[in-house]
Protein backbone atom coordinates (compact mmCIF):
# COMPACT_ATOMS: atom_id res chain seq x y z
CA UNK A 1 133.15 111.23 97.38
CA UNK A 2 131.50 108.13 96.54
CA UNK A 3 128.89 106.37 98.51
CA UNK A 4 130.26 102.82 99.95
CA UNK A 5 127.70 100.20 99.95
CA UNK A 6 129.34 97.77 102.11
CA UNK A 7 126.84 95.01 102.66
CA UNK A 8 127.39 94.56 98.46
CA UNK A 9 131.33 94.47 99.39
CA UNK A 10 130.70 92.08 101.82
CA UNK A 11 127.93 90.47 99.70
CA UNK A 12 125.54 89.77 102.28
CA UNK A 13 122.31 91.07 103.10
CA UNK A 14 121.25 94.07 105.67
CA UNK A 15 119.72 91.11 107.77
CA UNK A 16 123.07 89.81 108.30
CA UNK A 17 123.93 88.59 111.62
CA UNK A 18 127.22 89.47 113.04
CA UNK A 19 128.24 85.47 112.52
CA UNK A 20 127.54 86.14 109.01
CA UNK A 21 129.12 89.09 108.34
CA UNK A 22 132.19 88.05 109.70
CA UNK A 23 131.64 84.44 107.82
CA UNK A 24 131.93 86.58 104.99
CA UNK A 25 134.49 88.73 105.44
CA UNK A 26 137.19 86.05 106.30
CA UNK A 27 135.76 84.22 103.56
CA UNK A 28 136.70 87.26 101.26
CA UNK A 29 140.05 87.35 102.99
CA UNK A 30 141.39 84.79 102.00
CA UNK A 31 140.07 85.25 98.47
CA UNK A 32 141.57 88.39 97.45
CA UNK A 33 144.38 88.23 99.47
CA UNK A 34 147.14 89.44 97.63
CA UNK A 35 149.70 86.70 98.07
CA UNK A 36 146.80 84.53 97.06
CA UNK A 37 147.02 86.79 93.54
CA UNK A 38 150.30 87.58 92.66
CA UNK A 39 149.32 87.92 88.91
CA UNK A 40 146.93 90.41 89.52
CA UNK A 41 148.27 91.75 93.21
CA UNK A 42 147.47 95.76 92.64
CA UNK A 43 143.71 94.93 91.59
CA UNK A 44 143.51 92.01 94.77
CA UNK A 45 145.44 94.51 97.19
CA UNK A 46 142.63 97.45 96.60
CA UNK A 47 139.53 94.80 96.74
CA UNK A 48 141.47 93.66 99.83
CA UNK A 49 141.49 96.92 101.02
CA UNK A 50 137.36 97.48 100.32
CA UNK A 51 136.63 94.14 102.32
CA UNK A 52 139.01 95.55 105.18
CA UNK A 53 137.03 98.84 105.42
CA UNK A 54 133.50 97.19 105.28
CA UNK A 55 134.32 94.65 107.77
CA UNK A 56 135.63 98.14 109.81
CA UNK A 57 131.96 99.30 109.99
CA UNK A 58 129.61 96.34 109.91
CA UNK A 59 131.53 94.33 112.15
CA UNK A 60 131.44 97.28 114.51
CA UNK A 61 127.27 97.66 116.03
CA UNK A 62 128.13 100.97 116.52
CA UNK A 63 129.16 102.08 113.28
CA UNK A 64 126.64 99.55 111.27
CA UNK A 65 123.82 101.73 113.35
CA UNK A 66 125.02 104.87 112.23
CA UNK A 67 125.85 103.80 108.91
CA UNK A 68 122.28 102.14 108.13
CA UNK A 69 121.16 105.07 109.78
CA UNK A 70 122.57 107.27 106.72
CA UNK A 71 121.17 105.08 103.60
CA UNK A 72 120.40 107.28 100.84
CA UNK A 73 121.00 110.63 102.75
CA UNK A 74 124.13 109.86 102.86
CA UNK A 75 125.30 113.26 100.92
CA UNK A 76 123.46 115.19 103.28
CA UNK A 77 124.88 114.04 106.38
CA UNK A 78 128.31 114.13 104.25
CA UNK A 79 127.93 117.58 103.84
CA UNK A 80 126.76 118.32 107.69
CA UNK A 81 129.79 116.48 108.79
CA UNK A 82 132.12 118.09 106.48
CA UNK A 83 130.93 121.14 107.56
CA UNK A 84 131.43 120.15 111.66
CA UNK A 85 134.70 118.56 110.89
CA UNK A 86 136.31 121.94 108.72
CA UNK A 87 134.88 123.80 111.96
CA UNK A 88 136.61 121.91 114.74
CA UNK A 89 139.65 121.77 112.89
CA UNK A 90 139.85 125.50 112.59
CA UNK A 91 138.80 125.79 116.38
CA UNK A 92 141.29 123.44 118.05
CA UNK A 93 143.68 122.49 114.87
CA UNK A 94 144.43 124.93 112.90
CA UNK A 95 146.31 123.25 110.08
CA UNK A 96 146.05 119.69 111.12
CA UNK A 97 147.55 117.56 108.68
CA UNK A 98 144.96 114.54 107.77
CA UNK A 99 148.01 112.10 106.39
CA UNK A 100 149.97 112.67 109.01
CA UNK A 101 149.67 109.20 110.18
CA UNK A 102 151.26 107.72 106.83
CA UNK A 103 148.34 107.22 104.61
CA UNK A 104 148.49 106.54 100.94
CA UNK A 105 147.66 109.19 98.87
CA UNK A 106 144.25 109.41 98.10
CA UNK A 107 143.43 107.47 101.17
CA UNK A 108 142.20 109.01 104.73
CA UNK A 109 143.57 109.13 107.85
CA UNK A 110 142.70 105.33 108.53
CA UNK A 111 143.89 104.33 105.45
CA UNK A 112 140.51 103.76 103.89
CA UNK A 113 138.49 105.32 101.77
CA UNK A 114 137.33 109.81 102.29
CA UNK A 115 133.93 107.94 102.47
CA UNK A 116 135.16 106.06 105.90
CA UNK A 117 137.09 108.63 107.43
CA UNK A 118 134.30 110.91 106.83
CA UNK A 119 131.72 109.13 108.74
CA UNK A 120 133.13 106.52 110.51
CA UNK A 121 136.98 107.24 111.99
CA UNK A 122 136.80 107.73 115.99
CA UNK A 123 133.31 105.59 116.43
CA UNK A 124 133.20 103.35 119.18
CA UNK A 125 137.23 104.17 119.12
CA UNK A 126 138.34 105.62 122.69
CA UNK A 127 140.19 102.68 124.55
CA UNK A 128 143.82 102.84 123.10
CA UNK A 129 145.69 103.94 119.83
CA UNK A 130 145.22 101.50 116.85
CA UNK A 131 147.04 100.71 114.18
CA UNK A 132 145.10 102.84 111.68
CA UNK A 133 145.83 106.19 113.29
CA UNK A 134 142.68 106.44 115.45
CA UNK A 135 142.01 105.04 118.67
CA UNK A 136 140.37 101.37 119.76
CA UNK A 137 137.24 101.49 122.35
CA UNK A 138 138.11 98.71 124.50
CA UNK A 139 135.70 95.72 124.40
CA UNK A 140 135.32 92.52 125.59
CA UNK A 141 137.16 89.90 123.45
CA UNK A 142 135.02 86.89 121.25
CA UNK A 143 134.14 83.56 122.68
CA UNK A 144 136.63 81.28 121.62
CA UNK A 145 134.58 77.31 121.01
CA UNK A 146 136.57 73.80 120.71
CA UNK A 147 136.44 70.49 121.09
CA UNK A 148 137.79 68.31 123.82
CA UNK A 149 137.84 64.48 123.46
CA UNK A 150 137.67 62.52 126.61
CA UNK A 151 136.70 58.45 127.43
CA UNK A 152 133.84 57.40 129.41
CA UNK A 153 136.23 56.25 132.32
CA UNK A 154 137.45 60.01 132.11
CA UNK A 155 133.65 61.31 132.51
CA UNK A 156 133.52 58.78 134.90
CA UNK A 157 136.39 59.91 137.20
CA UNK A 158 137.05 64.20 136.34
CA UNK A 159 139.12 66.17 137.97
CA UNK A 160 142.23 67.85 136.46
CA UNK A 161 142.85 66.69 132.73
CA UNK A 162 145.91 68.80 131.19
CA UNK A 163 145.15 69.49 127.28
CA UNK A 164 146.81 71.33 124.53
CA UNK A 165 144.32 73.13 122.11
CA UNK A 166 144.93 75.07 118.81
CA UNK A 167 142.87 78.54 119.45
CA UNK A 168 142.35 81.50 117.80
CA UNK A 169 142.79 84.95 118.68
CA UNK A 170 143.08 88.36 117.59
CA UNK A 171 146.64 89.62 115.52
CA UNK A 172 148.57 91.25 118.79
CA UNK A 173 150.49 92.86 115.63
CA UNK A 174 147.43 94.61 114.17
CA UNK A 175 145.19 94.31 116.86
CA UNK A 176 142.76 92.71 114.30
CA UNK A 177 142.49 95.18 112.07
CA UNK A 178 144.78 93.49 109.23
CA UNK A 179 146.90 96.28 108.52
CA UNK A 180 149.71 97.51 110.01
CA UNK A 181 150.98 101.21 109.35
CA UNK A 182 148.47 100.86 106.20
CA UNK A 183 149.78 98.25 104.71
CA UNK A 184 149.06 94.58 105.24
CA UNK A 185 150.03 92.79 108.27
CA UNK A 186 153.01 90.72 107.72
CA UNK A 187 152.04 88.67 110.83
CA UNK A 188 148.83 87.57 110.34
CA UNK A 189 148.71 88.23 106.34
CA UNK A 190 145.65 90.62 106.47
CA UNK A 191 143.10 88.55 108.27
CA UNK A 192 143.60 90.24 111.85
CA UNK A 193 143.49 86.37 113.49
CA UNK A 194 146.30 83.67 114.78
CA UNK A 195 146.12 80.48 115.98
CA UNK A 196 148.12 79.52 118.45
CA UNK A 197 148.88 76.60 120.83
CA UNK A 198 147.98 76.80 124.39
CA UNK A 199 147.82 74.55 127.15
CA UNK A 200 145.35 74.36 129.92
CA UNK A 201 144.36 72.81 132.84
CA UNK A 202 141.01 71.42 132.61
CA UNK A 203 138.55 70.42 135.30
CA UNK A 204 136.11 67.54 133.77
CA UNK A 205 132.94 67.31 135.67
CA UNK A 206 131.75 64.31 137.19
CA UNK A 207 129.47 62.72 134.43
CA UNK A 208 129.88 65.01 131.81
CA UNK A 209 127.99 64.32 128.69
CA UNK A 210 128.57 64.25 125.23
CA UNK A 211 127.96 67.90 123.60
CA UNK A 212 127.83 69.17 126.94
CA UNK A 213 130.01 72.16 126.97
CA UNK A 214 132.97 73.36 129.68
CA UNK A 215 133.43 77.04 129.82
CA UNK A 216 137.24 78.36 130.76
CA UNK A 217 136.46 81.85 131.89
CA UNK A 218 139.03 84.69 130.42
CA UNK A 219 140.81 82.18 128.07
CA UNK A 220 138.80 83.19 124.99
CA UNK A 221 140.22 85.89 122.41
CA UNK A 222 141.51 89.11 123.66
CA UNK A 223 139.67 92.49 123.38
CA UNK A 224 139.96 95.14 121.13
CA UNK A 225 141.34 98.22 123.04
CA UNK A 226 143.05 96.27 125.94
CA UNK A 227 139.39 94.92 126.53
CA UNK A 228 138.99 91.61 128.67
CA UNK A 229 139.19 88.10 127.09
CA UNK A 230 136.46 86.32 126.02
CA UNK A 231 135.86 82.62 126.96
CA UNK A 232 136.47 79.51 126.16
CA UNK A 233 134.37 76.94 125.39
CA UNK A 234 135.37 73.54 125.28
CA UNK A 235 132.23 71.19 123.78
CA UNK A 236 132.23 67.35 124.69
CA UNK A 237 133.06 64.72 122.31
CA UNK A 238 132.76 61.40 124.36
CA UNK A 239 134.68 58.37 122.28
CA UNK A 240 132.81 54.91 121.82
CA UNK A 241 133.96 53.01 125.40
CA UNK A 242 134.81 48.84 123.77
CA UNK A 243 132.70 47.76 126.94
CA UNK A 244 130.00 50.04 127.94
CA UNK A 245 127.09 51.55 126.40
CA UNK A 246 125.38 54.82 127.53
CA UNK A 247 121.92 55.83 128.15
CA UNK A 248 121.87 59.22 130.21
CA UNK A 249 123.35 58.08 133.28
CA UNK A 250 123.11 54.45 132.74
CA UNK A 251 125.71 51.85 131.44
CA UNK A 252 124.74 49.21 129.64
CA UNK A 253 127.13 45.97 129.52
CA UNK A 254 126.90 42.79 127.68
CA UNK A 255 128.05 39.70 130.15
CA UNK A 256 128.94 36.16 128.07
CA UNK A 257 127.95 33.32 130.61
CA UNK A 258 127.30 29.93 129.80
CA UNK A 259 123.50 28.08 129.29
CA UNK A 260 124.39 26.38 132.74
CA UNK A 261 124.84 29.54 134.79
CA UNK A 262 121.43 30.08 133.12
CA UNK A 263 119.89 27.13 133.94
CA UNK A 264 121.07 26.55 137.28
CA UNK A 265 122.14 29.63 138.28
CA UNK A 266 125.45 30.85 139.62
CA UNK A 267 127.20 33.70 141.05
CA UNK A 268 128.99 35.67 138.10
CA UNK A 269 131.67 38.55 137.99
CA UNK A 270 130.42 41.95 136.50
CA UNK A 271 133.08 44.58 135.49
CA UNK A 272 131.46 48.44 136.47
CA UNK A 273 133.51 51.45 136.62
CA UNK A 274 135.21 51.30 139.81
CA UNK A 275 136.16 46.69 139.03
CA UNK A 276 134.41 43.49 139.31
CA UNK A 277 131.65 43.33 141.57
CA UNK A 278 129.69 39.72 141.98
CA UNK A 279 126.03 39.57 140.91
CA UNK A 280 123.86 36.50 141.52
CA UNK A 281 121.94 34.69 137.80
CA UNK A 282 118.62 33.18 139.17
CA UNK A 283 117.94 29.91 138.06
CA UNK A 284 115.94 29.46 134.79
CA UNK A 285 116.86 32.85 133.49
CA UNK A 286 116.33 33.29 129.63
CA UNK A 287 118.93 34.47 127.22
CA UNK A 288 119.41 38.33 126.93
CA UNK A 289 117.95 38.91 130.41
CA UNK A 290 118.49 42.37 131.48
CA UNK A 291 119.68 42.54 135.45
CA UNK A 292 120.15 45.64 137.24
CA UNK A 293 123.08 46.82 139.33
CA UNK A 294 122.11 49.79 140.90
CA UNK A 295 124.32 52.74 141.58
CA UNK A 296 126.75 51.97 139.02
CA UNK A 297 125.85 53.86 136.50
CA UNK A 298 127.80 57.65 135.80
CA UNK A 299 127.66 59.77 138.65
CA UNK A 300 124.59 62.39 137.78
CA UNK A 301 125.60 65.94 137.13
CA UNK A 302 123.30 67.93 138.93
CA UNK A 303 121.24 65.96 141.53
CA UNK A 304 124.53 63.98 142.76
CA UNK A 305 124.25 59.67 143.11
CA UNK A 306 124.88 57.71 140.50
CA UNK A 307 123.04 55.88 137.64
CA UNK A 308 122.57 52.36 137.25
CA UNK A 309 124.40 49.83 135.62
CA UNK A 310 122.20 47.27 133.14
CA UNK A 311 123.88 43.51 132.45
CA UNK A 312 122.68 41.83 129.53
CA UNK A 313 123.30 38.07 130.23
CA UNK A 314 124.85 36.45 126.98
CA UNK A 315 124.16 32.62 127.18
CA UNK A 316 126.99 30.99 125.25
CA UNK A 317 126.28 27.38 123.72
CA UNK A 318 129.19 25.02 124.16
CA UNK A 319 131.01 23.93 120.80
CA UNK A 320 133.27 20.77 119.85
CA UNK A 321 130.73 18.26 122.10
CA UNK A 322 132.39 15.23 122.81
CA UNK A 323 130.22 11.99 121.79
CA UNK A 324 129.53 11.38 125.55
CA UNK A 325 128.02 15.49 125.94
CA UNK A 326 126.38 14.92 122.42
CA UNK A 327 124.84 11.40 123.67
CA UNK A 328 123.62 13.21 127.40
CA UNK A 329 122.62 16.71 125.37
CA UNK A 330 119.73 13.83 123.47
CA UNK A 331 118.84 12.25 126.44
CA UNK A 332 117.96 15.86 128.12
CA UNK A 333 116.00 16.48 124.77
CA UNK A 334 114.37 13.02 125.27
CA UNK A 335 113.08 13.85 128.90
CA UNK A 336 112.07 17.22 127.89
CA UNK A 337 110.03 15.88 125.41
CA UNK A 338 108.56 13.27 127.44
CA UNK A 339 107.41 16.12 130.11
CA UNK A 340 106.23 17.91 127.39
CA UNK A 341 103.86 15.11 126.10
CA UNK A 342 102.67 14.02 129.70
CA UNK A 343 102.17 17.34 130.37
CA UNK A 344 99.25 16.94 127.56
């Protein structure tokens, strides 16, 4: 029996988070798939095969414990377990047949390597029969993350927004495991994932921000084992609104008005969220003034109310002066002038 460093399978270090093991292992997937190598399928189908069983145990905390538990004593503890195994089989057994499940010759009674099956087959596995001969330890399914793209005027309003989403979720064929009576799954080709299409009913809070996230509880990927589903996670993605900028809980609005309204002042229509409300332009106000309209902003997540709303006023020169307009436009200039020099 050989030793099976797996972490060099998997090639990734023993620091390895769980994200990166599994980054790995699909990443390996795919590679040595063997419809991905049908030139050189009996060498891809066995490398296959070694990624399958090292994903088994280091995607397992259970089994990665005990296995970085063995490290070079590995023979040792080989021996010890040979030793327990050979006496519960004569105890309660008697001539229990090891292959009895269907494994290749050569290969254990999970279809892996003597090396697995030796130290690893019925870990963490009590929940339910798997595909592999030994049984599945249910567990709660994996968080499931995507994205959801809503307007502002949908932040704005929320309530009930019906979506369809592409999600994946674990092979109901192989349960995950990526082999099916030790061979590869012919449903999801060996990687123990789908992707499906589901539709849900979402409920958009009030406000909602951009990269804020809305959890869907039980509608991630189901457990191993008959375990509960994960959730779902459904992270923000606001699109650019052609009217409205936003600050936090603020809109910000650009309002075209012309130099009169300006200089005289006049009483203007504002769009906000919920139509056109009038708001009053002082006389003498300067170009790009910013006025306030308050409460009419986003409604605010947490502490309820709303934001404000910010105009910027957008004087707008007049074009195509008739001779009369250009004649009184140089008379204004002329008395401003004037005031201007008496003023000295």
């Amino acid at each position: 029996m050989n030793y099976k460093d797996y972490y060099a399978i998997l090639g990734v270090p023993k620091t390895s988070t769980e994200k990166d093991i599994k980054s790995a292992y699909r990443k390996l997937a795919r590679k040595w798939h063997p419809d991905q190598n049908p030139t050189n399928a009996k060498q891809a189908e066995e490398k296959f095969k070694d990624i399958q069983e090292a994903y088994e145990v280091l995607g397992d905390p259970e089994k990665r414990r005990k296995y970085d538990v063995l490290g070079s004593d590995w023979q040792n503890a080989a021996r010890e377990a040979e030793r327990q195994r050979t006496y519960r089989q004569q105890a309660d057994f008697g001539n229990f047949n090891f292959n009895a499940g269907g494994a290749a010759p050569g290969a254990g009674a999970s279809g892996f390597s003597d090396f697995f099956d030796m130290f690893f087959s019925g870990i963490g596995r009590r929940g339910g029969a798997g595909p592999s001969g030994f049984t599945t330890q249910a567990q709660r399914g994996e968080d499931l993350e995507s994205t959801i793209e809503l307007s502002l005027h949908d932040a704005y309003e929320g309530g009930k927004k019906p979506i369809t989403l592409q999600v994946e979720d674990i092979c109901p064929r192989c349960h995950g495991t990526g082999t099916d009576r030790n061979r590869i799954c012919p449903q999801c080709h060996g990687t123990g994932r789908i992707r499906e299409t589901k539709k849900f009913d979402v409920t958009i809070p009030r406000g909602v921000r951009d990269g804020q996230r809305i959890r869907l509880s039980g509608q991630g990927a189901s457990g191993p084992g008959s375990g509960p589903r994960g959730d779902l996670y459904l992270v923000v993605h606001l699109g650019d609104d052609e009217q409205y900028e936003r600050k936090g809980d603020d809109l910000y609005v650009d309002l075209p008005v012309s130099i009169y309204d300006l200089l005289l002042g006049a009483d203007v229509r504002v769009p906000t969220m919920t139509g056109d409300v009038t708001m009053t332009i002082p006389a003498g106000t300067q170009n790009n003034k910013m006025l306030r309209l308050t409460g009419k902003g986003m409604p605010k997540l947490k502490n309820g109310g709303y934001g404000d709303e910010y105009v910027r006023l957008i004087g707008q020169l007049p074009t195509n002066l008739t001779d009369k307009e250009t004649k009184l436009f140089r008379e204004l200039a002329t008395l401003r002038n004037g005031k201007a020099h008496e003023s000295r």
